[in-house]
Protein backbone atom coordinates (compact mmCIF):
# COMPACT_ATOMS: atom_id res chain seq x y z
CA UNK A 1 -11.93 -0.13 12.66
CA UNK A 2 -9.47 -1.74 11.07
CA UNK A 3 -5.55 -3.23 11.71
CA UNK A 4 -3.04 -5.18 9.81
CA UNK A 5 -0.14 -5.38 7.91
CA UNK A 6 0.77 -6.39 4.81
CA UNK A 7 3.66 -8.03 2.55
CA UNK A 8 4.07 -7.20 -0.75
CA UNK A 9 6.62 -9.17 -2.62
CA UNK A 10 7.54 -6.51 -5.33
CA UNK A 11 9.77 -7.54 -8.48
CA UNK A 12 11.47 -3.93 -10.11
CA UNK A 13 12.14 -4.00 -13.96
CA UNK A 14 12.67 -0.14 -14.23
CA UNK A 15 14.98 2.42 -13.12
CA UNK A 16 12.47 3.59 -10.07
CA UNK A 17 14.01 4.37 -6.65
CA UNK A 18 9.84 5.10 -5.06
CA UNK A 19 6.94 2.64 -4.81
CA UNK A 20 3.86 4.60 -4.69
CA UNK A 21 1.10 2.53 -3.30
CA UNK A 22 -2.34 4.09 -3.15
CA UNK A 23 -3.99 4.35 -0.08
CA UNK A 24 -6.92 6.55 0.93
CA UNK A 25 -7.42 5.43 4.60
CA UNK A 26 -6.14 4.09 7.23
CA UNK A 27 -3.50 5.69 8.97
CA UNK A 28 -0.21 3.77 8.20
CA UNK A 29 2.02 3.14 11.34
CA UNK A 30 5.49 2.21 9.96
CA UNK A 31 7.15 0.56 6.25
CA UNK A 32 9.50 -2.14 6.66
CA UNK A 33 11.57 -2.74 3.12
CA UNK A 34 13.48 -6.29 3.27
CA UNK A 35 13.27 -6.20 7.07
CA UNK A 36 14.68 -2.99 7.53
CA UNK A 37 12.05 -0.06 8.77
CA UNK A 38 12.18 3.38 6.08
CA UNK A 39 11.21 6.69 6.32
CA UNK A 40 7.51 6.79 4.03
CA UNK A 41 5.86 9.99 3.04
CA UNK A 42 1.88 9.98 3.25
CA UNK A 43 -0.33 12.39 1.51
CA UNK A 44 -3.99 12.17 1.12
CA UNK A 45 -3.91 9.45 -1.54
CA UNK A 46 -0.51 8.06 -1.31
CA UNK A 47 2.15 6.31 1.30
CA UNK A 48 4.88 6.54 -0.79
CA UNK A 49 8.20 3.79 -0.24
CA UNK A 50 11.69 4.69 -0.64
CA UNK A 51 13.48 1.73 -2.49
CA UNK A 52 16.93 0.09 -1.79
CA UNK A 53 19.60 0.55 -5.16
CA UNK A 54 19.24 -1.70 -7.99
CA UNK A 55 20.71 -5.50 -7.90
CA UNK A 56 20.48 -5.55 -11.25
CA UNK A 57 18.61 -5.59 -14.65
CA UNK A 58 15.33 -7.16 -12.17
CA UNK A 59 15.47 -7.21 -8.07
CA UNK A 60 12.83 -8.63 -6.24
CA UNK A 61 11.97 -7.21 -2.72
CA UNK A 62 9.51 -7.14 0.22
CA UNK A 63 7.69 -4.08 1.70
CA UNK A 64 5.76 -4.43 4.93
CA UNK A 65 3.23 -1.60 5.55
CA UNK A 66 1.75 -1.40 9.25
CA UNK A 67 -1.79 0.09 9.34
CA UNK A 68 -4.79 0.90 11.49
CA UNK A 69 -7.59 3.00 11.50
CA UNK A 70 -11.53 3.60 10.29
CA UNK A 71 -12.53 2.93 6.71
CA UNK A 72 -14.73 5.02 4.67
CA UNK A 73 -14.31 3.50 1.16
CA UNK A 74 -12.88 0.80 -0.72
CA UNK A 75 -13.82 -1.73 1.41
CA UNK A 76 -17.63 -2.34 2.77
CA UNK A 77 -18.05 -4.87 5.46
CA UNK A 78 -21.51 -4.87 6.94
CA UNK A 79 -24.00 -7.52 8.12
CA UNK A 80 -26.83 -8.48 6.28
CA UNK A 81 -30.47 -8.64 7.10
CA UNK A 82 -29.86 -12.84 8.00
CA UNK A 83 -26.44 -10.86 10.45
CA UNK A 84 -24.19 -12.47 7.96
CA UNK A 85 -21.57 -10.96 7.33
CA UNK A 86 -20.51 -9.42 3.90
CA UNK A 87 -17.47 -7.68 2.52
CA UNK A 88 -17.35 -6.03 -1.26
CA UNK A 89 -15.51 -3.43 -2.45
CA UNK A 90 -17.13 -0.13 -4.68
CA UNK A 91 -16.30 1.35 -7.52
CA UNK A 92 -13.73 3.81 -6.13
CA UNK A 93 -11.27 1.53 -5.33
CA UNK A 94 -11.77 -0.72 -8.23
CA UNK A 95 -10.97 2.31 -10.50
CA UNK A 96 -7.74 2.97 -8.37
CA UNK A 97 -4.54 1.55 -9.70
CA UNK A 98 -3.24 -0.70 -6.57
CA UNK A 99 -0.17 0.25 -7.11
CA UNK A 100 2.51 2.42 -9.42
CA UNK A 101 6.13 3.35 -9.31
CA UNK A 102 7.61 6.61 -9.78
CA UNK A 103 11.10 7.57 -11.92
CA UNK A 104 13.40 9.89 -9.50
CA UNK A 105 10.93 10.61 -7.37
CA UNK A 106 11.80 13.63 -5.55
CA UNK A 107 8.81 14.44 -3.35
């Protein structure tokens, strides 16, 4: 089991008003963009991040995503036969783009 959160610091160049991250497992809790908690969709393979208007030509913001839960892939964390621990990730989630932005999104 795993919790955490993290803080992206995302800089937008294109007319996109979703940030599609990709994200198999865990459950995600709650999205926070610039401070200010949003209403995210989650599918199987996606938590997908409703973005604030343009500033401009380029606008650089922050998204916070809460999450918790079991993982199944992606990530392996075991201990090794010394009880060390290791961490590596397989060739799923190397394949997976970390993360993409939509054009109108209207799912």
């Amino acid at each position: 089991m795993i919790a955490g959160r993290a803080v992206l610091t995302v800089r937008r160049y294109a007319a996109v008003d979703t940030l599609v991250l990709d994200l198999l497992e865990p459950r995600v809790d709650s999205v926070w963009v610039n401070a200010r908690a949003v209403a995210f969709r989650r599918d199987s393979t996606t938590v997908r991040v409703p973005l604030p208007p343009r500033a401009g030509a380029a606008d650089t913001f922050t998204v916070a995503v809460r999450y918790a839960g079991a993982v199944s892939d992606g990530l392996i964390v075991r201990q090794d036969s010394l009880k060390r621990w290791t961490y590596f990730g397989d060739k799923l989630a190397q394949s997976r783009a970390p993360l993409a932005a939509e054009r109108g999104s209207s799912q």
